[in-house]
PDB file of N, CA and C in Angstrom:
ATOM      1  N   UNK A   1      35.586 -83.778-102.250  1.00  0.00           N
ATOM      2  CA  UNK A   1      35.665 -85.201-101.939  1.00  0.00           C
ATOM      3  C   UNK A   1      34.514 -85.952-102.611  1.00  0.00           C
ATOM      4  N   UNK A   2      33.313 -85.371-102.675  1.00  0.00           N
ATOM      5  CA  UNK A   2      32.043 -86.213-102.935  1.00  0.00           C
ATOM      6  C   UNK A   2      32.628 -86.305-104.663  1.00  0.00           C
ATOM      7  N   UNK A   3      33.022 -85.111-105.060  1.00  0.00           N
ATOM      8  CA  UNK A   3      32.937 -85.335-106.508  1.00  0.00           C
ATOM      9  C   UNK A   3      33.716 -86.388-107.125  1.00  0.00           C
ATOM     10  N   UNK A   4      34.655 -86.049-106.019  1.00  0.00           N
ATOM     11  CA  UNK A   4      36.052 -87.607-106.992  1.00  0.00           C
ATOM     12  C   UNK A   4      35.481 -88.748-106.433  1.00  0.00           C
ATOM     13  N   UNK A   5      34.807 -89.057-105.399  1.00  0.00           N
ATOM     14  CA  UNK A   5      33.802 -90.112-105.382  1.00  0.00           C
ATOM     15  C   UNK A   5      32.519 -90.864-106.313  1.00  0.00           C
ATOM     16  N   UNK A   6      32.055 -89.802-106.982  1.00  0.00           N
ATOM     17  CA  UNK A   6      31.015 -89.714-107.794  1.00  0.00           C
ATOM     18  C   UNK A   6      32.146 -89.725-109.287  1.00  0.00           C
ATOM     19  N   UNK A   7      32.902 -89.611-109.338  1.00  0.00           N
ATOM     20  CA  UNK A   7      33.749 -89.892-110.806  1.00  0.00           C
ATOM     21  C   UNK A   7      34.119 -91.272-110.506  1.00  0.00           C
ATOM     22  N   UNK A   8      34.858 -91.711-109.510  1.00  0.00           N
ATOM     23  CA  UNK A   8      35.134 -93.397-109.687  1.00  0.00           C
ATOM     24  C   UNK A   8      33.989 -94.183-109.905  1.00  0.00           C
ATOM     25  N   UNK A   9      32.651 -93.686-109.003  1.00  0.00           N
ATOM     26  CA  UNK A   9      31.564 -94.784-108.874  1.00  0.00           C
ATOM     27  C   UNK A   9      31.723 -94.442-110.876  1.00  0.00           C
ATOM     28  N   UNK A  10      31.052 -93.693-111.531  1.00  0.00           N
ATOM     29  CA  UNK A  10      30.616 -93.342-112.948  1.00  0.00           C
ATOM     30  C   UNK A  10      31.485 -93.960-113.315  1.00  0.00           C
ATOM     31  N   UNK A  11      33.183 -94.267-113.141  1.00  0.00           N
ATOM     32  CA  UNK A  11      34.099 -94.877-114.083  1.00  0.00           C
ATOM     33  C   UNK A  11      33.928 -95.990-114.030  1.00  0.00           C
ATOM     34  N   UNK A  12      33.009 -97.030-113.319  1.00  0.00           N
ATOM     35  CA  UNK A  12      32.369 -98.631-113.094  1.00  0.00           C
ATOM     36  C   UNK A  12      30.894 -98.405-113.068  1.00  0.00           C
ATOM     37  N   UNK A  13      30.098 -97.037-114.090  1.00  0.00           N
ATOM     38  CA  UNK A  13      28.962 -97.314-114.269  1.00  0.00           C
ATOM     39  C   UNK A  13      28.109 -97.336-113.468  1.00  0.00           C
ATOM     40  N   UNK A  14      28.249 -96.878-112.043  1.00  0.00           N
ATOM     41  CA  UNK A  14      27.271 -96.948-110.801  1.00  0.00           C
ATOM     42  C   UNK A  14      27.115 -95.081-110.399  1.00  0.00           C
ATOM     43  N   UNK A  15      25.635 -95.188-110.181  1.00  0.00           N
ATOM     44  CA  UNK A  15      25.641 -94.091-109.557  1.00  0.00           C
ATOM     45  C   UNK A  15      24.694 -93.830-108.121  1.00  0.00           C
ATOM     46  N   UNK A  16      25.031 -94.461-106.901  1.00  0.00           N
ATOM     47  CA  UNK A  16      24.479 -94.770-105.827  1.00  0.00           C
ATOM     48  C   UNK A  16      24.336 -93.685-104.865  1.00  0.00           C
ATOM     49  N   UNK A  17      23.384 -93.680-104.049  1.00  0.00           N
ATOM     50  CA  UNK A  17      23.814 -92.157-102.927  1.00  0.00           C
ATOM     51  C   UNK A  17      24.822 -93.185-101.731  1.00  0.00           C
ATOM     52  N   UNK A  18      25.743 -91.712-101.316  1.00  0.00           N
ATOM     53  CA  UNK A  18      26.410 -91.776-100.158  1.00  0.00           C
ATOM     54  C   UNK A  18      26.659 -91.483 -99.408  1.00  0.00           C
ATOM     55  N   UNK A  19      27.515 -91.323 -98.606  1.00  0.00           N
ATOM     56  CA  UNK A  19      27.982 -90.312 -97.467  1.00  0.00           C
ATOM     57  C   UNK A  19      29.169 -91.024 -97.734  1.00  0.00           C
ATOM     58  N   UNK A  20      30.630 -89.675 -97.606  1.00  0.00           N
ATOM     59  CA  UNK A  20      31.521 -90.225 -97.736  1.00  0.00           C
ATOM     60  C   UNK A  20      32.483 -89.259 -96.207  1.00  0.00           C
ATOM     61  N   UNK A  21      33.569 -89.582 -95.500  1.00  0.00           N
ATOM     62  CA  UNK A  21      35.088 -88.882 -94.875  1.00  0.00           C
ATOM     63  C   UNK A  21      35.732 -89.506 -95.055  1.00  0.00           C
ATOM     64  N   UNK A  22      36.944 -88.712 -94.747  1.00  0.00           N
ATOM     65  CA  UNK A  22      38.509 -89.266 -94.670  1.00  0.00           C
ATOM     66  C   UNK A  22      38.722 -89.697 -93.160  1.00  0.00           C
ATOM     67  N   UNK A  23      39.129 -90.698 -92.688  1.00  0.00           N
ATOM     68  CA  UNK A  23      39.624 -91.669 -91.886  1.00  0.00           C
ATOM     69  C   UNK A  23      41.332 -91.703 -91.271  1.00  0.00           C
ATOM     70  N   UNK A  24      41.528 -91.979 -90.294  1.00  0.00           N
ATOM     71  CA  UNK A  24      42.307 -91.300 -89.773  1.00  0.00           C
ATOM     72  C   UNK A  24      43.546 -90.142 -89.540  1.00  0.00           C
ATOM     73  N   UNK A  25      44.446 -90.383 -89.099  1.00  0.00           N
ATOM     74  CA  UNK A  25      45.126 -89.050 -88.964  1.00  0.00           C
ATOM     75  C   UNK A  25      45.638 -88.499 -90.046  1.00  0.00           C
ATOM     76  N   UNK A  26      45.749 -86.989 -89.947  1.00  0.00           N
ATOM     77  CA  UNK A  26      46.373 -86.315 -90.730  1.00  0.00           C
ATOM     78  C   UNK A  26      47.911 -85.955 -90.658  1.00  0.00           C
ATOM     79  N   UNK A  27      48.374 -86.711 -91.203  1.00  0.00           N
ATOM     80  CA  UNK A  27      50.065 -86.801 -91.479  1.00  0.00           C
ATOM     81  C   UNK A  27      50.905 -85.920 -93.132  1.00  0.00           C
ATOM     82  N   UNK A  28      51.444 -85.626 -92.986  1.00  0.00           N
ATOM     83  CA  UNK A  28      52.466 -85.146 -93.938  1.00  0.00           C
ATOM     84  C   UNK A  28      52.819 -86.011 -95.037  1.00  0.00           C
ATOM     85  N   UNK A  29      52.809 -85.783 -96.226  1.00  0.00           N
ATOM     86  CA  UNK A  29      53.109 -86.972 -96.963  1.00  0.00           C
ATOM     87  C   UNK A  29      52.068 -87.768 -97.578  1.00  0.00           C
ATOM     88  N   UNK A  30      50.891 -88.550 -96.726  1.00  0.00           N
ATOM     89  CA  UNK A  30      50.142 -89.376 -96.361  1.00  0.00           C
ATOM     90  C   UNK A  30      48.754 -88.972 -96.874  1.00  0.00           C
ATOM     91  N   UNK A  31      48.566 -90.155 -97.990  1.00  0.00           N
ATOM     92  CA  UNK A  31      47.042 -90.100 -98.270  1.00  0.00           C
ATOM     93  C   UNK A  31      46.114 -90.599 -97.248  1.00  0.00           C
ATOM     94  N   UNK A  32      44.987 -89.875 -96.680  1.00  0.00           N
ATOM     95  CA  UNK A  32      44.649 -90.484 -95.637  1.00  0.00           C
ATOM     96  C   UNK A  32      42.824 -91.910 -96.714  1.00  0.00           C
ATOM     97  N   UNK A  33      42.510 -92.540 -95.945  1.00  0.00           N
ATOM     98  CA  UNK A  33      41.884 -93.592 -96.805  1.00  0.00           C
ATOM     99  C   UNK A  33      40.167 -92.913 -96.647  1.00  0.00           C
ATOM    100  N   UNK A  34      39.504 -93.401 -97.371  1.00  0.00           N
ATOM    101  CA  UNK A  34      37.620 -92.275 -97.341  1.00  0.00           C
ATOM    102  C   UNK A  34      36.894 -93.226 -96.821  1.00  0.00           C
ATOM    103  N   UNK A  35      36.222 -93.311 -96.109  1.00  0.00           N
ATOM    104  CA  UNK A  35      35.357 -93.989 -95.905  1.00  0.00           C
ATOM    105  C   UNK A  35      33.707 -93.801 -96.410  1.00  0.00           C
ATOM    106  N   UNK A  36      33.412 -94.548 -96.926  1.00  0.00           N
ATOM    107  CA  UNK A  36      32.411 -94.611 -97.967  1.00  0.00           C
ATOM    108  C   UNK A  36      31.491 -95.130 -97.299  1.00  0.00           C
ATOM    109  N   UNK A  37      30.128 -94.816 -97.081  1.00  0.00           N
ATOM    110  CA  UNK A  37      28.652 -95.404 -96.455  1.00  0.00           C
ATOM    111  C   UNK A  37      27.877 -95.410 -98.211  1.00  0.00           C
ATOM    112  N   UNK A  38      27.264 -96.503 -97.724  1.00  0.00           N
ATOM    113  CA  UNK A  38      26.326 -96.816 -98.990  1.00  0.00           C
ATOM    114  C   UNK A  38      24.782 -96.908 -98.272  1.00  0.00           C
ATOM    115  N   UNK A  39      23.580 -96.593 -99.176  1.00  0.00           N
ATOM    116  CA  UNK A  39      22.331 -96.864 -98.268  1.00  0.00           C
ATOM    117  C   UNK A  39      21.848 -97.790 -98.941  1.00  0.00           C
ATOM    118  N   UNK A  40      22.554 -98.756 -99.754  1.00  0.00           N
ATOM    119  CA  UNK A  40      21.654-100.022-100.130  1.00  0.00           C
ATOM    120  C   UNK A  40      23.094-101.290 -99.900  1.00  0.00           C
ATOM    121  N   UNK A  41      22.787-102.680 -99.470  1.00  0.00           N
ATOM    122  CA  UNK A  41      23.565-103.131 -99.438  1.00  0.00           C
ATOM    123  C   UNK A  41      24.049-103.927-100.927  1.00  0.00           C
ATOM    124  N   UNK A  42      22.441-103.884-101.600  1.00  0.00           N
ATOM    125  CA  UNK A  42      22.959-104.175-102.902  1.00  0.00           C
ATOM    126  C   UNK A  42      23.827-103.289-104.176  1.00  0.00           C
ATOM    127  N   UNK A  43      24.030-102.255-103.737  1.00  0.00           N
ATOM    128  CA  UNK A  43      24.935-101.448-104.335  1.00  0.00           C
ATOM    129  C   UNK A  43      26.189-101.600-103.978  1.00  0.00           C
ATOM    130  N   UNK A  44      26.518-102.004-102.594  1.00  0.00           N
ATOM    131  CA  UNK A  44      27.949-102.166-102.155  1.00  0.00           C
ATOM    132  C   UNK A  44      28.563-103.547-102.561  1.00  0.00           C
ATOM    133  N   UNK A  45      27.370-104.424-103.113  1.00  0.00           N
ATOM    134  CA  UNK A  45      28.050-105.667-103.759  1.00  0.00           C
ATOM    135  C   UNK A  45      28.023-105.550-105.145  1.00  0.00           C
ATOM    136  N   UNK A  46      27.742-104.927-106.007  1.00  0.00           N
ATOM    137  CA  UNK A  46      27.923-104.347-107.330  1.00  0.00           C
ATOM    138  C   UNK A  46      28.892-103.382-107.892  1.00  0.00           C
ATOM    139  N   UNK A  47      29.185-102.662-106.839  1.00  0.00           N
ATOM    140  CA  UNK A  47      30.332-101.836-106.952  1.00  0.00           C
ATOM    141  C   UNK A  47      31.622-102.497-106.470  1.00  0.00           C
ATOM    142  N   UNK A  48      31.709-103.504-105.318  1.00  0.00           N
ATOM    143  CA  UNK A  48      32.432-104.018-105.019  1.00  0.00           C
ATOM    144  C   UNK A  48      32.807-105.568-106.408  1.00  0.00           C
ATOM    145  N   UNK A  49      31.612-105.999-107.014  1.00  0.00           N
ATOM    146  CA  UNK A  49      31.968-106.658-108.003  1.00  0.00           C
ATOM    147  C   UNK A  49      32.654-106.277-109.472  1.00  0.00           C
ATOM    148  N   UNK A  50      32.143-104.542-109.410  1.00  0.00           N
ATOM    149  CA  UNK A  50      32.999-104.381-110.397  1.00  0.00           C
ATOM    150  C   UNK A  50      34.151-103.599-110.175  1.00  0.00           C
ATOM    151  N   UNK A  51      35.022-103.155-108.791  1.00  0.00           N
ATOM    152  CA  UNK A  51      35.890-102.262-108.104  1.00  0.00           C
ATOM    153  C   UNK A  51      37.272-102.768-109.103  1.00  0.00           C
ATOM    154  N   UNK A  52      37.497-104.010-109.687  1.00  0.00           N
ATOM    155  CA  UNK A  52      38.311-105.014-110.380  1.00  0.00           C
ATOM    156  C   UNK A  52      38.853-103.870-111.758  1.00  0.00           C
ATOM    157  N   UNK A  53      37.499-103.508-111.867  1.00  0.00           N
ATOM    158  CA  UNK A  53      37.678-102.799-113.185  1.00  0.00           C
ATOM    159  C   UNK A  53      38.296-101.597-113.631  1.00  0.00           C
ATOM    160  N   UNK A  54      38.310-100.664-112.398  1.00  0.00           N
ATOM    161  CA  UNK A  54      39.655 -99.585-112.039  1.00  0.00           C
ATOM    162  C   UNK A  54      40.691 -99.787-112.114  1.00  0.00           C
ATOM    163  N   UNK A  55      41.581-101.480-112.183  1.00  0.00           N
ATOM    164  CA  UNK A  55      42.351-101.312-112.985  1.00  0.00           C
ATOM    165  C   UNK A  55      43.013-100.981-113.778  1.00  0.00           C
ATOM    166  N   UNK A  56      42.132-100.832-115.166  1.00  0.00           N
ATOM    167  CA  UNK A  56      42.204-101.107-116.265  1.00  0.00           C
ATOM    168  C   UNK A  56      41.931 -99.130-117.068  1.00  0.00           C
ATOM    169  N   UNK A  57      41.648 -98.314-115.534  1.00  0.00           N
ATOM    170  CA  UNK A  57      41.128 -97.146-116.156  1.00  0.00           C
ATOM    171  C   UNK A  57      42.496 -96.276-116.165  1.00  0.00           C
ATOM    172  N   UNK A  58      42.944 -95.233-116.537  1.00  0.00           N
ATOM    173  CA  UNK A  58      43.909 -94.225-117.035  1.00  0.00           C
ATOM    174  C   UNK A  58      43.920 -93.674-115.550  1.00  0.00           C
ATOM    175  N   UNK A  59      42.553 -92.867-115.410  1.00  0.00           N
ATOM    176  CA  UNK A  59      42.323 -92.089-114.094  1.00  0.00           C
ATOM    177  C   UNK A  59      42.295 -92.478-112.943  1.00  0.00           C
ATOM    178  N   UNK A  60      42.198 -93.702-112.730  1.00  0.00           N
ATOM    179  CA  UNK A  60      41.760 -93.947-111.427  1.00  0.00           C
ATOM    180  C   UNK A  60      42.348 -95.439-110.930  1.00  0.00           C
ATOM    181  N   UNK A  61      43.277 -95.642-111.415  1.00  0.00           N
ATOM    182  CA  UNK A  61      44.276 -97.000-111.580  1.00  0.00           C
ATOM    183  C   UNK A  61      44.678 -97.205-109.897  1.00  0.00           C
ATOM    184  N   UNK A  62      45.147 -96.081-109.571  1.00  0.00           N
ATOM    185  CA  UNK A  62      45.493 -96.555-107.962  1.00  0.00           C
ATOM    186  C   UNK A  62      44.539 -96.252-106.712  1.00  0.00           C
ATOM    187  N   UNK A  63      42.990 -96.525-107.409  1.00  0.00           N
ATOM    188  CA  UNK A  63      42.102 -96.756-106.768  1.00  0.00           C
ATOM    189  C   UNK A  63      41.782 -97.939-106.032  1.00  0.00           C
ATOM    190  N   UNK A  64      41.797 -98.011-105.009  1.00  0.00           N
ATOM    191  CA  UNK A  64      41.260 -99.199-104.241  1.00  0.00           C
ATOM    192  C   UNK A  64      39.706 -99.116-103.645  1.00  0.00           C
ATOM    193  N   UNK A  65      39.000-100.290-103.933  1.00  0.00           N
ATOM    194  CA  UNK A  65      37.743-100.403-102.821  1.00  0.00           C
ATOM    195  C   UNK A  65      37.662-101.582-102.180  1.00  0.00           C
ATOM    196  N   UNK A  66      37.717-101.687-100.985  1.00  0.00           N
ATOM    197  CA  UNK A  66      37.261-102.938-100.147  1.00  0.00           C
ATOM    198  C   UNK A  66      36.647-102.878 -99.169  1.00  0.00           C
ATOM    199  N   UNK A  67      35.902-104.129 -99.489  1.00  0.00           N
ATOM    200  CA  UNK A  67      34.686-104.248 -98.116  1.00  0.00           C
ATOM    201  C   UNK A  67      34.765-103.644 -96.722  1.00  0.00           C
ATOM    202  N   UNK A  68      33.867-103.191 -95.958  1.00  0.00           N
ATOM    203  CA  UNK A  68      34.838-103.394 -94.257  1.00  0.00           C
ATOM    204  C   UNK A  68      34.443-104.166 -93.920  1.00  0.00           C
ATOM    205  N   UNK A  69      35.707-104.350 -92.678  1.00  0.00           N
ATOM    206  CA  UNK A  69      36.652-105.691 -92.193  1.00  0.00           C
ATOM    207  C   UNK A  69      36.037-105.221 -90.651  1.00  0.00           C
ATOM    208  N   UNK A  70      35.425-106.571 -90.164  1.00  0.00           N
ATOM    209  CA  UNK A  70      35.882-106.431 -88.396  1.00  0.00           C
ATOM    210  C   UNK A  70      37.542-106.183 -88.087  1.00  0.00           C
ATOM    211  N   UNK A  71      37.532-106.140 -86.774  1.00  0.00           N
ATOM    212  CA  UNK A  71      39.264-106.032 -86.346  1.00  0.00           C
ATOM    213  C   UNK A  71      39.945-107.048 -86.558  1.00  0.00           C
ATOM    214  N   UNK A  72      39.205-108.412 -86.154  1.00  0.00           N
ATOM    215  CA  UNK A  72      39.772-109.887 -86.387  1.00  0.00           C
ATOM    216  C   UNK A  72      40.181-110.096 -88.273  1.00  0.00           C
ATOM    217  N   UNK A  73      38.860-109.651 -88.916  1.00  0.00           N
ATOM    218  CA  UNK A  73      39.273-110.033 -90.431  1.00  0.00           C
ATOM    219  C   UNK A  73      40.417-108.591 -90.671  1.00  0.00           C
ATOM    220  N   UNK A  74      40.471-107.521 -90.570  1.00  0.00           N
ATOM    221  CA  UNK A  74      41.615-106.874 -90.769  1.00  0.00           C
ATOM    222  C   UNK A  74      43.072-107.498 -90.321  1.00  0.00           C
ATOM    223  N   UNK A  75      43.112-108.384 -89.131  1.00  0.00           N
ATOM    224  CA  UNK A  75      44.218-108.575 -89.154  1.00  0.00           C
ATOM    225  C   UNK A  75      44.542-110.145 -89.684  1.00  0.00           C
ATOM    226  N   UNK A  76      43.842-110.796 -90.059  1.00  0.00           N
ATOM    227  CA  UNK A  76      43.610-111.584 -91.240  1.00  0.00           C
ATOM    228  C   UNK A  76      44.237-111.445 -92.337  1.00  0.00           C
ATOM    229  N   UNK A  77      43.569-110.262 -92.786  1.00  0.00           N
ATOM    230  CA  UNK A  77      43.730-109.628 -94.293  1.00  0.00           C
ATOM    231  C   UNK A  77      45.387-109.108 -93.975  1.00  0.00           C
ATOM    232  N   UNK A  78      45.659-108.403 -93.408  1.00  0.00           N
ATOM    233  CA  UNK A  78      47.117-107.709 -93.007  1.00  0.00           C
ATOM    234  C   UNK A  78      48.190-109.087 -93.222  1.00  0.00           C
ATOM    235  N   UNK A  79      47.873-110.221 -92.279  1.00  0.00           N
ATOM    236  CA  UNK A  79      48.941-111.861 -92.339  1.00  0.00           C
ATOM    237  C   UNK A  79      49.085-112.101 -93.678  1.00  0.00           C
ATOM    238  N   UNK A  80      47.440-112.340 -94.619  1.00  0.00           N
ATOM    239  CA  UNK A  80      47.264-112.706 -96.044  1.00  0.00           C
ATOM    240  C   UNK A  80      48.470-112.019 -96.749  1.00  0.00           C
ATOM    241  N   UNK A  81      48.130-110.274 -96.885  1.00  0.00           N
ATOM    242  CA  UNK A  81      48.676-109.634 -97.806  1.00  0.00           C
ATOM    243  C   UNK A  81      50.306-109.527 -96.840  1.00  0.00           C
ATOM    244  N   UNK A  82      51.471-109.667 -96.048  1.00  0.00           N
ATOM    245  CA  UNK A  82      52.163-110.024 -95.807  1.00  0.00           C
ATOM    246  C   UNK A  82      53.023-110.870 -95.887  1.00  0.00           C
ATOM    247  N   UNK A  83      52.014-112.226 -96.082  1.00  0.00           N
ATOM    248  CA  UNK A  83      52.507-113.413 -96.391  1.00  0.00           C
ATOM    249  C   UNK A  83      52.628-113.231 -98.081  1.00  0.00           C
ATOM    250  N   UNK A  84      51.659-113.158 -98.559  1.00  0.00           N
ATOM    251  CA  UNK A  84      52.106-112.956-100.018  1.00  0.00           C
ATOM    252  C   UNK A  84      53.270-112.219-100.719  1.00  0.00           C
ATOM    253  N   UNK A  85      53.259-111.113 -99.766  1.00  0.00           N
ATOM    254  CA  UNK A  85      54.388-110.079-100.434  1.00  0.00           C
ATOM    255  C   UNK A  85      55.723-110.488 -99.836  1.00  0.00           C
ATOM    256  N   UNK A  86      55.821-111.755 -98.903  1.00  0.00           N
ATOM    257  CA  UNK A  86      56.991-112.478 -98.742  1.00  0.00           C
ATOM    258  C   UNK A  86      57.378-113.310 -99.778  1.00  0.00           C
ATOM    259  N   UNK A  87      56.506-114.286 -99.859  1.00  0.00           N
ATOM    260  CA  UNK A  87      56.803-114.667-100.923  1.00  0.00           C
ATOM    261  C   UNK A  87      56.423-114.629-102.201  1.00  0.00           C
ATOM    262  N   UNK A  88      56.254-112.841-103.074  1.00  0.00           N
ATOM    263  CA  UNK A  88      56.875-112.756-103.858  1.00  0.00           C
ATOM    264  C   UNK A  88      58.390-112.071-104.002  1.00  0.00           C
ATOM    265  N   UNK A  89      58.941-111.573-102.661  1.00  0.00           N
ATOM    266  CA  UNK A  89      60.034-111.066-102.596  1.00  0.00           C
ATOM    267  C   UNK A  89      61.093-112.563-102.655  1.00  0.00           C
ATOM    268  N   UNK A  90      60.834-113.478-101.956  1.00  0.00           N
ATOM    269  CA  UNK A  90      61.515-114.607-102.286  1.00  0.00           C
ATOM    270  C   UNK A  90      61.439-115.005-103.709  1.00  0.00           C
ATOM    271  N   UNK A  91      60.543-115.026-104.500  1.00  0.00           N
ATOM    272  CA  UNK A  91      60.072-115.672-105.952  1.00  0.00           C
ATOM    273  C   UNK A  91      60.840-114.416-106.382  1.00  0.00           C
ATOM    274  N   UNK A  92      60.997-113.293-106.353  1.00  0.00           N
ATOM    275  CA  UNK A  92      62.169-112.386-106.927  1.00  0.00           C
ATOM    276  C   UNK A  92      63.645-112.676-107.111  1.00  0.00           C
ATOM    277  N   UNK A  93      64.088-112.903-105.670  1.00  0.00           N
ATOM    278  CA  UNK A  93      65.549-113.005-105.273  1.00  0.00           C
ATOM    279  C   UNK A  93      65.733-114.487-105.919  1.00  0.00           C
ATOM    280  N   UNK A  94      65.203-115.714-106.105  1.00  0.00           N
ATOM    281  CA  UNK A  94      65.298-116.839-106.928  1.00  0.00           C
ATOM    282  C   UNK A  94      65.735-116.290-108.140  1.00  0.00           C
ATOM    283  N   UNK A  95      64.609-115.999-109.025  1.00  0.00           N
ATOM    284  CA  UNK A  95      64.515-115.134-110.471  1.00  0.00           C
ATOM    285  C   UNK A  95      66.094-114.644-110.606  1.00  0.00           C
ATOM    286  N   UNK A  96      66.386-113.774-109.695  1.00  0.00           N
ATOM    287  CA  UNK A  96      67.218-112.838-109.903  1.00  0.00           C
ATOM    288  C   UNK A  96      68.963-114.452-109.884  1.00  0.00           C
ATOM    289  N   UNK A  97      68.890-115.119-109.190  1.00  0.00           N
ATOM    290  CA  UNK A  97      70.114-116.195-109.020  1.00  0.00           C
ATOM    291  C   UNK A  97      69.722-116.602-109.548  1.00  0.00           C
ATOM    292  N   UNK A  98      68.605-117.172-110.217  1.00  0.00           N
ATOM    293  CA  UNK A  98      68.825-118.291-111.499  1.00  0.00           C
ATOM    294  C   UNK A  98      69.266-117.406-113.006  1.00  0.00           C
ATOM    295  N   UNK A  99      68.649-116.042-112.798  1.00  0.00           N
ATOM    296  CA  UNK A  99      69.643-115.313-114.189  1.00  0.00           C
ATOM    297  C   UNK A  99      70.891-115.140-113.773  1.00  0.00           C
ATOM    298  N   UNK A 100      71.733-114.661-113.051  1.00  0.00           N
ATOM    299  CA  UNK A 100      72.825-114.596-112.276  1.00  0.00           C
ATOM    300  C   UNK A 100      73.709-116.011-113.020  1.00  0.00           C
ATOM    301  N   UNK A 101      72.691-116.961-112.644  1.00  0.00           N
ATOM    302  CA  UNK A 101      73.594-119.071-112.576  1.00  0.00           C
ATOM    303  C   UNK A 101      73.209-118.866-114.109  1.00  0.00           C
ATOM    304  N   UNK A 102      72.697-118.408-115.071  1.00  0.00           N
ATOM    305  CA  UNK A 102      72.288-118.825-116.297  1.00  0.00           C
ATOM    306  C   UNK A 102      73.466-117.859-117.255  1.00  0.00           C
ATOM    307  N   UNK A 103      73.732-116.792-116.160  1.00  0.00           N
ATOM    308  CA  UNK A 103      74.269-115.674-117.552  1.00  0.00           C
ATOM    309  C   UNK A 103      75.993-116.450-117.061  1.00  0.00           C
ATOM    310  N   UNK A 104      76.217-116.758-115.784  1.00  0.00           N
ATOM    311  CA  UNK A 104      77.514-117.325-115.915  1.00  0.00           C
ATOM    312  C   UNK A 104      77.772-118.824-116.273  1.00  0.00           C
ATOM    313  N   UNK A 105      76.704-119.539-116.451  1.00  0.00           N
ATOM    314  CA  UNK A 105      76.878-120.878-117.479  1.00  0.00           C
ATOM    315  C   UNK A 105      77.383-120.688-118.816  1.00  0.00           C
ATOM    316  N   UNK A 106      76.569-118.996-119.400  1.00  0.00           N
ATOM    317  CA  UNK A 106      76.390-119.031-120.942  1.00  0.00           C
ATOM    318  C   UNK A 106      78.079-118.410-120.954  1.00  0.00           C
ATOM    319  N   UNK A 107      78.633-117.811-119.893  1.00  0.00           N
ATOM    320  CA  UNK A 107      80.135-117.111-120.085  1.00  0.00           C
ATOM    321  C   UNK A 107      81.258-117.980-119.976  1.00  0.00           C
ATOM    322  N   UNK A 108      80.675-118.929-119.261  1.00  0.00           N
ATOM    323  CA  UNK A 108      81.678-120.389-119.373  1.00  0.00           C
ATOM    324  C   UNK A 108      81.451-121.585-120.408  1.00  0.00           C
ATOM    325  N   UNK A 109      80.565-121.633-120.821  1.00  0.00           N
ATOM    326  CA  UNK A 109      80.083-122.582-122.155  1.00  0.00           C
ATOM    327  C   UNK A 109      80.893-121.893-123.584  1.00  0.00           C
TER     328      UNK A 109
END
């Protein structure tokens, strides 16, 4: 665990001490999420400023890092990312009827 920890921090150029576990239950299937302790707080805003950049890497693309959340901002964050992924499922199903209304204009024109 520490090591694939110590490869993401290196793939954004940081090399900080930590303490890291895995976080709740153990299920079938199911990646469980790590919880990461940092001993400087200015490292957790440097790594968190460049966490953006795992993106963009081969290895480590479906890496996530985010801050922790009290209970109130977790369920915050949960409405946010909910609400968004509503409406891009709506901004889909549009997309999808306006090609639908466009390909049977061009079959009747």
């Amino acid at each position: 665990l520490s090591g694939r920890i110590t490869a993401v921090f290196e793939e954004i150029s940081e090399k900080p001490s930590f303490e890291a576990a895995r976080i709740g239950k153990v299920e079938n299937g199911k990646v469980r999420p790590i919880k990461v302790s940092l001993r400087s707080s200015n490292a957790v805003h440097q790594i968190l400023a460049k966490a953006r950049n795992l993106r963009m890497s081969t290895s480590h693309r479906s890496v996530y890092i985010e801050p922790d959340r009290s209970p109130d901002e977790r369920v915050k964050q949960k409405g946010t990312v909910n609400r968004d992924e509503t409406q891009k499922q709506k901004k889909t199903v549009a997309n999808i009827i306006m090609s639908e209304v466009a390909a049977y204009v061009a079959k009747i024109s």
